[in-house]
Protein backbone atom coordinates (compact mmCIF):
# COMPACT_ATOMS: atom_id res chain seq x y z
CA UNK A 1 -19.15 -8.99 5.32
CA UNK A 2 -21.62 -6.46 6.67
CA UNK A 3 -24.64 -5.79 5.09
CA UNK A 4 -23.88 -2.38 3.64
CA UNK A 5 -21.03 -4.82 1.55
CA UNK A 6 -24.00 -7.31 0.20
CA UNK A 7 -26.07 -4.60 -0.58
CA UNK A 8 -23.45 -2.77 -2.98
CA UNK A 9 -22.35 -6.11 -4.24
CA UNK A 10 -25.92 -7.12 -5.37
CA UNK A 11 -25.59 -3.57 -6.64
CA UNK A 12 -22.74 -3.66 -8.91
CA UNK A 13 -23.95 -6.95 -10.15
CA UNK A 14 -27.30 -5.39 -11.35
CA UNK A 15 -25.70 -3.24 -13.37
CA UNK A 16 -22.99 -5.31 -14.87
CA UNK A 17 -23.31 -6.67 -18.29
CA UNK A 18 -20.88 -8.30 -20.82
CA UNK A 19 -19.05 -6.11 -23.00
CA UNK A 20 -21.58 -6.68 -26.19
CA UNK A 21 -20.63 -4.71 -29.64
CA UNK A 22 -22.24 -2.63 -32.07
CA UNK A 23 -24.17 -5.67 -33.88
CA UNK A 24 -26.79 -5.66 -36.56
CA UNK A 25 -30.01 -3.92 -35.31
CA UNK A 26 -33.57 -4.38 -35.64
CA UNK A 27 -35.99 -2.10 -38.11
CA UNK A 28 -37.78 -0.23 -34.24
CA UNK A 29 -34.08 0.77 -33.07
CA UNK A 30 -34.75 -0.30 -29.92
CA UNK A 31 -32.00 -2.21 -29.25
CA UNK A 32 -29.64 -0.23 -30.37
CA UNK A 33 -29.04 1.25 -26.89
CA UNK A 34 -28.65 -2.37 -25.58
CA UNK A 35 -26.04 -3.29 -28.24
CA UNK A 36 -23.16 -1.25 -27.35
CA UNK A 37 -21.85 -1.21 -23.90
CA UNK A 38 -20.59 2.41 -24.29
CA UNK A 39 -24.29 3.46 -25.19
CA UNK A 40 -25.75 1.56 -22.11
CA UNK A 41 -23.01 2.70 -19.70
CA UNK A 42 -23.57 6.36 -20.88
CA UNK A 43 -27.06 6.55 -20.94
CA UNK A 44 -27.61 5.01 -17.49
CA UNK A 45 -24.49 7.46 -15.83
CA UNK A 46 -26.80 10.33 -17.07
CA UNK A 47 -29.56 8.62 -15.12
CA UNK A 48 -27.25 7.92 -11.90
CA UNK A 49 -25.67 11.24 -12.53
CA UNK A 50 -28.98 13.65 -12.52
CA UNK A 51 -30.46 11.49 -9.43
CA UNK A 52 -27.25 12.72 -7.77
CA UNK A 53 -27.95 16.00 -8.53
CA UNK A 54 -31.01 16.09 -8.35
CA UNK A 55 -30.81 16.17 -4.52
CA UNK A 56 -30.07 19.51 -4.72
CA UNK A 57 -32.34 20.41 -8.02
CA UNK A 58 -35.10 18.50 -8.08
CA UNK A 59 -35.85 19.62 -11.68
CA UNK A 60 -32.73 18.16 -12.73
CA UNK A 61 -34.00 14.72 -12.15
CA UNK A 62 -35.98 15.40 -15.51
CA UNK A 63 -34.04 18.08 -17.41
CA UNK A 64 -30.44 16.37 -17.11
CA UNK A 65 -31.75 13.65 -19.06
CA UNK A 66 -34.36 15.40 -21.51
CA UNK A 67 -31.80 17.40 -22.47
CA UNK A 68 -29.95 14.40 -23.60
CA UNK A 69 -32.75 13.21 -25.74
CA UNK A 70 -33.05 16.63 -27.43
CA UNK A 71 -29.84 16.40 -28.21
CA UNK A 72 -29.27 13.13 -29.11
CA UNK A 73 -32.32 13.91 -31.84
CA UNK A 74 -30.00 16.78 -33.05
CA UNK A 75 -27.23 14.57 -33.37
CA UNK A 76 -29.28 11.96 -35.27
CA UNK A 77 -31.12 14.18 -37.43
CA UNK A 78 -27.04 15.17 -38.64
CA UNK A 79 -26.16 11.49 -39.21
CA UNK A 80 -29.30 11.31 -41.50
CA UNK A 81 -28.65 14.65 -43.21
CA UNK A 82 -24.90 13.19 -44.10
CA UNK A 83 -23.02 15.54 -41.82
CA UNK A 84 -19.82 13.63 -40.80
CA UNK A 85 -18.94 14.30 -37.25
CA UNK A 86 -15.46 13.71 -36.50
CA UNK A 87 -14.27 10.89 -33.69
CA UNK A 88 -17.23 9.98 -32.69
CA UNK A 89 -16.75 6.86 -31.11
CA UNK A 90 -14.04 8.44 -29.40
CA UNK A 91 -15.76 11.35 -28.05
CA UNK A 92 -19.08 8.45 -26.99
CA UNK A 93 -16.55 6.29 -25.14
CA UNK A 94 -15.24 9.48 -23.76
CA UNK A 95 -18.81 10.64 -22.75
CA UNK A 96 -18.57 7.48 -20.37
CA UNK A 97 -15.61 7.76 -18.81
CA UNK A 98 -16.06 11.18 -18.03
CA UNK A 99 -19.66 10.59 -16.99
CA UNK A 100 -18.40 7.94 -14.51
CA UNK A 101 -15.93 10.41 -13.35
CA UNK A 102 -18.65 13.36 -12.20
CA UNK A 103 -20.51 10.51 -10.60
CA UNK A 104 -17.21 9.51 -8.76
CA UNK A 105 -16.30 13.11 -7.92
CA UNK A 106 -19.22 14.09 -6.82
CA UNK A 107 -19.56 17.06 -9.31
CA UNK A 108 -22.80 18.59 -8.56
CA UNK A 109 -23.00 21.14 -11.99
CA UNK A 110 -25.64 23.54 -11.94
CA UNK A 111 -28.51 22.28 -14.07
CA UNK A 112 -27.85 23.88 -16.97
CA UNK A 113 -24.05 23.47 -17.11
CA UNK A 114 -25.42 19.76 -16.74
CA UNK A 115 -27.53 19.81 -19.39
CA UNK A 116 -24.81 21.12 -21.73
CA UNK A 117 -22.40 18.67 -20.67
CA UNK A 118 -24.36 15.39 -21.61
CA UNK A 119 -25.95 17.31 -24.54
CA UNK A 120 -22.88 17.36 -25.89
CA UNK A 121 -22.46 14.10 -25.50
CA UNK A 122 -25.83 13.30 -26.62
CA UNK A 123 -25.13 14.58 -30.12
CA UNK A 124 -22.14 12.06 -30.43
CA UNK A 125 -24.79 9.09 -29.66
CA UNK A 126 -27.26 10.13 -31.36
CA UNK A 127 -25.17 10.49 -34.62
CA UNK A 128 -24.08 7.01 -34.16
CA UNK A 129 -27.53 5.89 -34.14
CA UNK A 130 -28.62 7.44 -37.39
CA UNK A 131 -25.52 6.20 -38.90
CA UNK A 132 -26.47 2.74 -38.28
CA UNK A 133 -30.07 3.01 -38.93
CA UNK A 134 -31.68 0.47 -41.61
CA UNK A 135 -32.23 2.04 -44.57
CA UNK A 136 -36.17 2.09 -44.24
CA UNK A 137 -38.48 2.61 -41.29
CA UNK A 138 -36.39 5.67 -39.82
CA UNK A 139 -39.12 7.21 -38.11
CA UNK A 140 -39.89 3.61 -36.01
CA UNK A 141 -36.54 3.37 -35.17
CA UNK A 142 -35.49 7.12 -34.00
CA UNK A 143 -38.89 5.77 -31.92
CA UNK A 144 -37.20 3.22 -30.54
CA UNK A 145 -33.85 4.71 -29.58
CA UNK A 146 -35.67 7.28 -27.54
CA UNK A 147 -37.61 5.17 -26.12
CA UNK A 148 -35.15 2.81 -24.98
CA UNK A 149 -32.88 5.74 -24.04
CA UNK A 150 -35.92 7.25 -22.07
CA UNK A 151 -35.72 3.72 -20.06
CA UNK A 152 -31.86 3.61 -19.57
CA UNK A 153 -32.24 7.10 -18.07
CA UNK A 154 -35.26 6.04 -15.83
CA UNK A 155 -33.03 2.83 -14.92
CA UNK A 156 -30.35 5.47 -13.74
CA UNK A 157 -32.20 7.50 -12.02
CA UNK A 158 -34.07 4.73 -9.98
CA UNK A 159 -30.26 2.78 -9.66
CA UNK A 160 -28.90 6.16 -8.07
CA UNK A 161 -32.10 6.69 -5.79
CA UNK A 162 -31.80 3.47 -4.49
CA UNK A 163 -27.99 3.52 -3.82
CA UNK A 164 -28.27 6.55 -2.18
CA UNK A 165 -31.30 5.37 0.01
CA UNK A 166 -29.70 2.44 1.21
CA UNK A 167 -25.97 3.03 1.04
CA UNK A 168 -25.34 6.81 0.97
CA UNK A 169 -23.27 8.80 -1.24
CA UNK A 170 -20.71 5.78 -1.26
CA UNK A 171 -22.91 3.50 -3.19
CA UNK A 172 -23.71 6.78 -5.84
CA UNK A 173 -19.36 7.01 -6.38
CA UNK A 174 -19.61 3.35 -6.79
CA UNK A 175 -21.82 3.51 -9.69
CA UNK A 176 -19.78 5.93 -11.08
CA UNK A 177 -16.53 3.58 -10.50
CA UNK A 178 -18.54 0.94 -12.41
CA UNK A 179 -19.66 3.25 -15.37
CA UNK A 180 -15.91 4.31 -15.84
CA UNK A 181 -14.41 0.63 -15.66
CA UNK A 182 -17.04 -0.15 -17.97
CA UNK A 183 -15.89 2.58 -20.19
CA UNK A 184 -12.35 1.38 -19.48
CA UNK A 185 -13.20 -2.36 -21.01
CA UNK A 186 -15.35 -0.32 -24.14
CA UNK A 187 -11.63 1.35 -24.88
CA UNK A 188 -9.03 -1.73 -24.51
CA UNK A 189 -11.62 -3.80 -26.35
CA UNK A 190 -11.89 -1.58 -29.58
C-alpha cells in the first residue's frame, strides 16, 4: 500500500458512521442532523460538493450551502404550518444519492443552478425536521438544526479541502462514492 491508499483509507473511515435511524430527539434539535444517516450523508455531500466547486467559484464555498439553510427554513416553516409534502423521505434519501453522484461525476453547476439543486433538497429536510419537532421549544430547536447543519456543511467543506489537498480530485469522487453507498444502505434499510 502506498501512501496515497492510507491516506484515503483513514479518509473514508472518518466519515463512516453506522447506519443510525430517525430516533427520539432532544427539545435544542440539535441532534436531529446526527440521528438519521440520510440527513448526515446529505448535509456533509453539500459541504464536499460546494468545496468541489468552489475551486472554480470561490463564492460557492458559502452560497452552495447557505442556500441550503434558507431553504431548509422554508421547508420547516411548511412542516409547522401543516403543509403535507408528498414522499419526502423518498425525495431526502434521493437528495443523497444524487448528491453523491455530482460529487462522483464531477458536476461542476454554476452557482446558482447549485444553489437550486440542494435547495430543493433542502426543503425536503427541513420539512422532516419540523415534522418531528417536540411539541414546545420550536424556536430552540429550528436553532439547533441550523446550527448543527451549519457544522455538517463546514465538516464537508473542510473533508473536501483536505481530500483534494492531499489526494487530488480522486479522493473528492471518493467522498462522493461514500455519500452514495451511504445513501444506498439508508434505502435497503428502510
Amino acid at each position: 500500500m502506498n501512501i496515497r491508499s492510507i491516506r484515503l483509507a483513514a479518509l473514508l473511515v472518518m466519515v463512516a458512521t453506522p447506519v443510525l435511524a430517525h430516533s427520539g430527539h432532544e427539545t435544542s434539535g440539535f441532534a436531529h442532523p446526527f440521528t438519521g444517516l440520510d440527513h448526515l450523508l446529505a448535509m456533509v455531500g453539500v459541504g464536499v460538493w460546494a468545496s468541489m466547486l468552489a475551486v472554480k467559484r470561490p463564492a460557492a464555498a458559502y452560497l452552495v450551502p447557505a442556500s441550503f439553510i434558507a431553504m431548509m427554513l422554508v421547508g420547516a416553516a411548511a412542516g409547522f404550518a401543516g403543509i403535507k409534502l408528498p414522499l419526502a423521505e423518498a425525495i431526502i434519501v434521493g437528495s443523497v444519492l444524487v448528491l453523491g453522484a455530482l460529487i462522483v461525476a464531477a458536476v461542476r453547476l454554476p452557482s446558482v443552478a447549485a444553489m437550486a439543486v440542494v435547495g430543493l433538497f433542502a426543503v425536503f429536510h427541513g420539512y422532516a425536521h419540523a415534522i418531528e419537532a417536540p411539541t414546545s421549544g420550536t424556536g430552540l430547536y429550528i436553532l439547533g438544526f441550523v446550527a448543527a447543519t451549519a457544522l455538517l456543511h463546514a465538516a464537508g467543506l473542510g473533508l473536501g479541502w483536505v481530500a483534494r489537498r492531499s489526494l487530488g480530485d480522486v479522493a473528492i469522487r471518493a467522498l462522493g462514492g461514500a455519500v452514495m453507498a451511504g445513501g444506498a444502505l439508508v434505502l435497503i434499510a428502510n
